[in-house]
N, C-alpha and C. Protein backbone atom coordinates (compact mmCIF):
# COMPACT_ATOMS: atom_id res chain seq x y z
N UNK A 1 -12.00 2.60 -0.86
CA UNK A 1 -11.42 2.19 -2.12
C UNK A 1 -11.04 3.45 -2.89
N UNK A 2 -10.01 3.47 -3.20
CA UNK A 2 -9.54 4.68 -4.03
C UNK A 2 -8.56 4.28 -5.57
N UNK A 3 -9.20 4.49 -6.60
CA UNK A 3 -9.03 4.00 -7.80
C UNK A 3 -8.49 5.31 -8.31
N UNK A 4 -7.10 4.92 -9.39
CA UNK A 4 -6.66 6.35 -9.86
C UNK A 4 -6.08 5.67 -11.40
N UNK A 5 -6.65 6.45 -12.40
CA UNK A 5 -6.21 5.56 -13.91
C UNK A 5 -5.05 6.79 -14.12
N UNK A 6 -4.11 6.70 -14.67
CA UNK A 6 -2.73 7.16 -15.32
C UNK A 6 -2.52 6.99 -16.54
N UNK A 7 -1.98 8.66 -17.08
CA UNK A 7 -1.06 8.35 -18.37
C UNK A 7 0.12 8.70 -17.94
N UNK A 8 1.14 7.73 -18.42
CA UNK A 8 2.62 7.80 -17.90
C UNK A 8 3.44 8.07 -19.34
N UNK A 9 4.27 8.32 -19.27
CA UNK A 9 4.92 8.89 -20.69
C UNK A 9 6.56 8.63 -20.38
N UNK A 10 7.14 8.06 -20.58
CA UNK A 10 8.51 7.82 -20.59
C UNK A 10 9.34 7.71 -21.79
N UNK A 11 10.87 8.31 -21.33
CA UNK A 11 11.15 8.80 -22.52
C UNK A 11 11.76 7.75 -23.30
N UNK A 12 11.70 7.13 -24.67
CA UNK A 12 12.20 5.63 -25.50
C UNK A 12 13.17 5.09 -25.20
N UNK A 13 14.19 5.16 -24.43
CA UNK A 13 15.66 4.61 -23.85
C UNK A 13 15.37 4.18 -22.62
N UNK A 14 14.03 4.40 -21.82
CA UNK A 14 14.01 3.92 -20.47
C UNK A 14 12.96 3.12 -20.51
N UNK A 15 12.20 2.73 -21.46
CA UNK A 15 10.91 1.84 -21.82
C UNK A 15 10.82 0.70 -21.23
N UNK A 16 11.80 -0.19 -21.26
CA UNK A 16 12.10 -1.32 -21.15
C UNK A 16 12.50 -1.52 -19.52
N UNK A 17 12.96 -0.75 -18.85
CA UNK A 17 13.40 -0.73 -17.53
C UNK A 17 12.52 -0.31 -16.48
N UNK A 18 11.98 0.97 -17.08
CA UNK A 18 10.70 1.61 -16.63
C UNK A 18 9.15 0.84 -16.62
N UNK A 19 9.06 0.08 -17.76
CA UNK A 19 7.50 -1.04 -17.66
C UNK A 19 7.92 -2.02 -16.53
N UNK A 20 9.12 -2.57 -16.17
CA UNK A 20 9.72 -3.45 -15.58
C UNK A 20 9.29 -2.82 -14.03
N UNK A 21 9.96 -1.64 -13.66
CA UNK A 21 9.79 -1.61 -12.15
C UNK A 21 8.20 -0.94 -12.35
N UNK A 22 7.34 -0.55 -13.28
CA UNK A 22 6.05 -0.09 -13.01
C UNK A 22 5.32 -1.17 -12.83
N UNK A 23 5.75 -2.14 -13.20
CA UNK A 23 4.74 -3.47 -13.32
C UNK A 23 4.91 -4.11 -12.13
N UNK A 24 6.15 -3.77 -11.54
CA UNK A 24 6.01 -4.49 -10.17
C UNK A 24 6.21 -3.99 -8.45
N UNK A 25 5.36 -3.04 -9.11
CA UNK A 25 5.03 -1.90 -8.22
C UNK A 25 3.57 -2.42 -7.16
N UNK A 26 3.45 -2.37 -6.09
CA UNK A 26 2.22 -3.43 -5.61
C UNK A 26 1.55 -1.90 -5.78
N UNK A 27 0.33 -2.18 -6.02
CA UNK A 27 -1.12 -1.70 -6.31
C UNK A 27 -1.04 -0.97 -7.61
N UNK A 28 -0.33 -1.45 -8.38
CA UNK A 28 -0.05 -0.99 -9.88
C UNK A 28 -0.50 -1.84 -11.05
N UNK A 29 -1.11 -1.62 -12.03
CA UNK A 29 -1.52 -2.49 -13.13
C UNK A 29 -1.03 -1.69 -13.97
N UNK A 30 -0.59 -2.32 -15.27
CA UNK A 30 -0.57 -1.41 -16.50
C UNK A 30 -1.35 -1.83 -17.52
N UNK A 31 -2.59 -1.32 -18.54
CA UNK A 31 -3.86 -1.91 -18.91
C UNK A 31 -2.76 -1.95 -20.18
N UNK A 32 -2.43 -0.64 -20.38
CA UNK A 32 -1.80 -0.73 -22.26
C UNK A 32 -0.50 -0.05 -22.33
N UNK A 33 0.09 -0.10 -23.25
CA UNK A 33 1.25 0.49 -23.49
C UNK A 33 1.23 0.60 -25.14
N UNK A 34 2.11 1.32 -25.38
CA UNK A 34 2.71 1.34 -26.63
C UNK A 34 4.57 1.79 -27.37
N UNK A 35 4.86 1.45 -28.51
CA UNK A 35 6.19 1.82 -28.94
C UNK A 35 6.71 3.20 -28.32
N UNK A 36 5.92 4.09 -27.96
CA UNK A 36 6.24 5.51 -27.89
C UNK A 36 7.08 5.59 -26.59
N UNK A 37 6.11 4.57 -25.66
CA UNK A 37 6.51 4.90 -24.02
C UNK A 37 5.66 5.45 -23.28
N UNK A 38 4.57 5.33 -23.85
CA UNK A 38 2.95 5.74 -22.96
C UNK A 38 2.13 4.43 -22.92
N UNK A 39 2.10 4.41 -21.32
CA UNK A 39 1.59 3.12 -20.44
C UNK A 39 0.08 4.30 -19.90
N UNK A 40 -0.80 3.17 -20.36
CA UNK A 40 -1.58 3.33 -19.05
C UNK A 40 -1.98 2.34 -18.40
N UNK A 41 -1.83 3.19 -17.14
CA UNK A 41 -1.92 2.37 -15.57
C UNK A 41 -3.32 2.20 -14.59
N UNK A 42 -3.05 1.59 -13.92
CA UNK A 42 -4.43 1.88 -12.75
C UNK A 42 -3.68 1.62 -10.97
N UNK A 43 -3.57 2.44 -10.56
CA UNK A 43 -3.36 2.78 -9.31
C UNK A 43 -4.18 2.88 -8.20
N UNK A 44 -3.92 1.88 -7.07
CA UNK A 44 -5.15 1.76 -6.48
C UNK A 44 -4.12 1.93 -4.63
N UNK A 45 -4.76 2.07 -3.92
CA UNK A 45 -4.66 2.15 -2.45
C UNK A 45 -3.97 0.65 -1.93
N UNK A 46 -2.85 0.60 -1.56
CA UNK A 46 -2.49 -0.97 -0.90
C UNK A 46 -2.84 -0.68 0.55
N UNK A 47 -2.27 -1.93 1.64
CA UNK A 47 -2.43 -1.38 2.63
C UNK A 47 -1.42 -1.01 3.38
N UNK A 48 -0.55 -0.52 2.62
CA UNK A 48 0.92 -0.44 2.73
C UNK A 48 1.06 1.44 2.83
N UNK A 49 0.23 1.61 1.57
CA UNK A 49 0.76 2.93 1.00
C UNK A 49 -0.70 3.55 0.21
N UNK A 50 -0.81 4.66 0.52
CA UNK A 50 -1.81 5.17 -0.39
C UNK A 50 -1.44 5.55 -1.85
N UNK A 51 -2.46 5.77 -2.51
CA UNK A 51 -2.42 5.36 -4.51
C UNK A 51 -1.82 6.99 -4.83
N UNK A 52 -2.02 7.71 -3.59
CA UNK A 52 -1.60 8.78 -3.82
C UNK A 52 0.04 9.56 -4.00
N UNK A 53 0.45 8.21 -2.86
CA UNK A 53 1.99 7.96 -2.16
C UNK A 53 2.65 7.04 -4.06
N UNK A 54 1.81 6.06 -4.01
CA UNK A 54 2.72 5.16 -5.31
C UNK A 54 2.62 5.91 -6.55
N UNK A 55 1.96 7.25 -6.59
CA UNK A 55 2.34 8.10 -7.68
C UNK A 55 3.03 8.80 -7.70
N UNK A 56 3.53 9.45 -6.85
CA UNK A 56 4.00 9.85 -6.49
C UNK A 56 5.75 9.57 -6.72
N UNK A 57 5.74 8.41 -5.91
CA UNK A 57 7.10 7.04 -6.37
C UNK A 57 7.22 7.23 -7.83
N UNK A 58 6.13 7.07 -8.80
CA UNK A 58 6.03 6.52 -9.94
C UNK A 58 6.54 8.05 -10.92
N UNK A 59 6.36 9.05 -10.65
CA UNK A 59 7.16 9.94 -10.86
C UNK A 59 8.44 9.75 -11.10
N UNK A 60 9.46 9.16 -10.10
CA UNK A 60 10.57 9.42 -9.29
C UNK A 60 11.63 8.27 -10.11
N UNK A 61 10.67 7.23 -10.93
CA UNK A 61 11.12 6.05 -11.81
C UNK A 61 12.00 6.94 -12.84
N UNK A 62 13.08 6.18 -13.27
CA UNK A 62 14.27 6.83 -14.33
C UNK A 62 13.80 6.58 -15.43
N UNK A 63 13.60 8.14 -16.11
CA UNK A 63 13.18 7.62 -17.22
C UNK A 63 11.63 8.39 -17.80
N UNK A 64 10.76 8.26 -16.84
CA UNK A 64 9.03 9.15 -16.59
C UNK A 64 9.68 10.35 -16.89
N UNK A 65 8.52 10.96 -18.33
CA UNK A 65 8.91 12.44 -18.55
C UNK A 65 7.71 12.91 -18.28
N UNK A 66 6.43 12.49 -17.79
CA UNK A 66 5.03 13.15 -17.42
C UNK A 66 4.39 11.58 -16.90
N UNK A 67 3.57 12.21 -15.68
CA UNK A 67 2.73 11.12 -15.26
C UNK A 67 1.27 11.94 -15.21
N UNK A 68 -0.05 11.51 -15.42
CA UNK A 68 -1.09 12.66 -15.65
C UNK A 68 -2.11 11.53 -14.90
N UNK A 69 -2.62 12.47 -13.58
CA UNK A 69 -4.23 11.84 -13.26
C UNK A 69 -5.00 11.93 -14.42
N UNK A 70 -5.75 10.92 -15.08
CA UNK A 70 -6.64 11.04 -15.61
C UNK A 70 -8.15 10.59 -15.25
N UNK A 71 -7.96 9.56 -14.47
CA UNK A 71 -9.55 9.26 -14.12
C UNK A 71 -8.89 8.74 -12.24
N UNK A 72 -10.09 9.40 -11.49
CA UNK A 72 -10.10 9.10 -9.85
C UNK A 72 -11.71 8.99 -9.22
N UNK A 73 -11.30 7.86 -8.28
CA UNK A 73 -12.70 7.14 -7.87
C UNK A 73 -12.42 6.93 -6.49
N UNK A 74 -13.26 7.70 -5.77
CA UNK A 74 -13.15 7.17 -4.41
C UNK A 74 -14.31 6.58 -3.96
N UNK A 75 -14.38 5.78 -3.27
CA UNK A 75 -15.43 5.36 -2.14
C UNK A 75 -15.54 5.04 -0.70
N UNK A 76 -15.89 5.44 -0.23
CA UNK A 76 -15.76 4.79 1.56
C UNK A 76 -16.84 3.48 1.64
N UNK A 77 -15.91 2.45 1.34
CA UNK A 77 -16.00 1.01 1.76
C UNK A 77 -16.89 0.74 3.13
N UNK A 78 -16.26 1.65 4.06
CA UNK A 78 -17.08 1.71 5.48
C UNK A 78 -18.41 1.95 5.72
N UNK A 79 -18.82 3.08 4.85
CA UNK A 79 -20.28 3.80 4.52
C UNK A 79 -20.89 2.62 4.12
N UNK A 80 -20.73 1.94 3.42
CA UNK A 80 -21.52 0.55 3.06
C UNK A 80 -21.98 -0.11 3.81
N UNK A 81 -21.70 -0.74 4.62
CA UNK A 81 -22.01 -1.48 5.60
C UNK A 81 -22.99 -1.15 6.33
């Protein structure tokens, strides 16, 4: 399991387009947002793509003027067992 929380910062003309494809981004949540254009997110591992790969993407969105790790959690799921 690999958990990664985000501050995303986009610039006020792309707000609206930018929450749109972040939100429907698979292994993407967005907890909050505000008027400014700072979302925060939670980014997690699909089984598609690592959380590392969809930030990556999430960069690359029109519009993102800073994306910032702020909180990361890993665990090996396997070790459990």
């Amino acid at each position: 399991m690999n958990i990664c929380g985000c501050l995303i910062h986009v610039a006020p003309h792309s707000v609206q387009d930018a929450a749109e494809t972040i939100g429907t981004t698979p292994g993407v949540e967005i907890h909050a947002r505000d008027e400014g254009g700072r979302f925060v997110v939670v980014v997690e591992d699909t089984s598609d793509r690592l959380a590392s790969e969809t930030i990556m993407d999430l960069h690359q969105i029109d519009g993102v003027v800073s994306l910032t790790l702020t909180y990361h959690h890993f665990e090996d799921l396997s070790a459990a067992t």
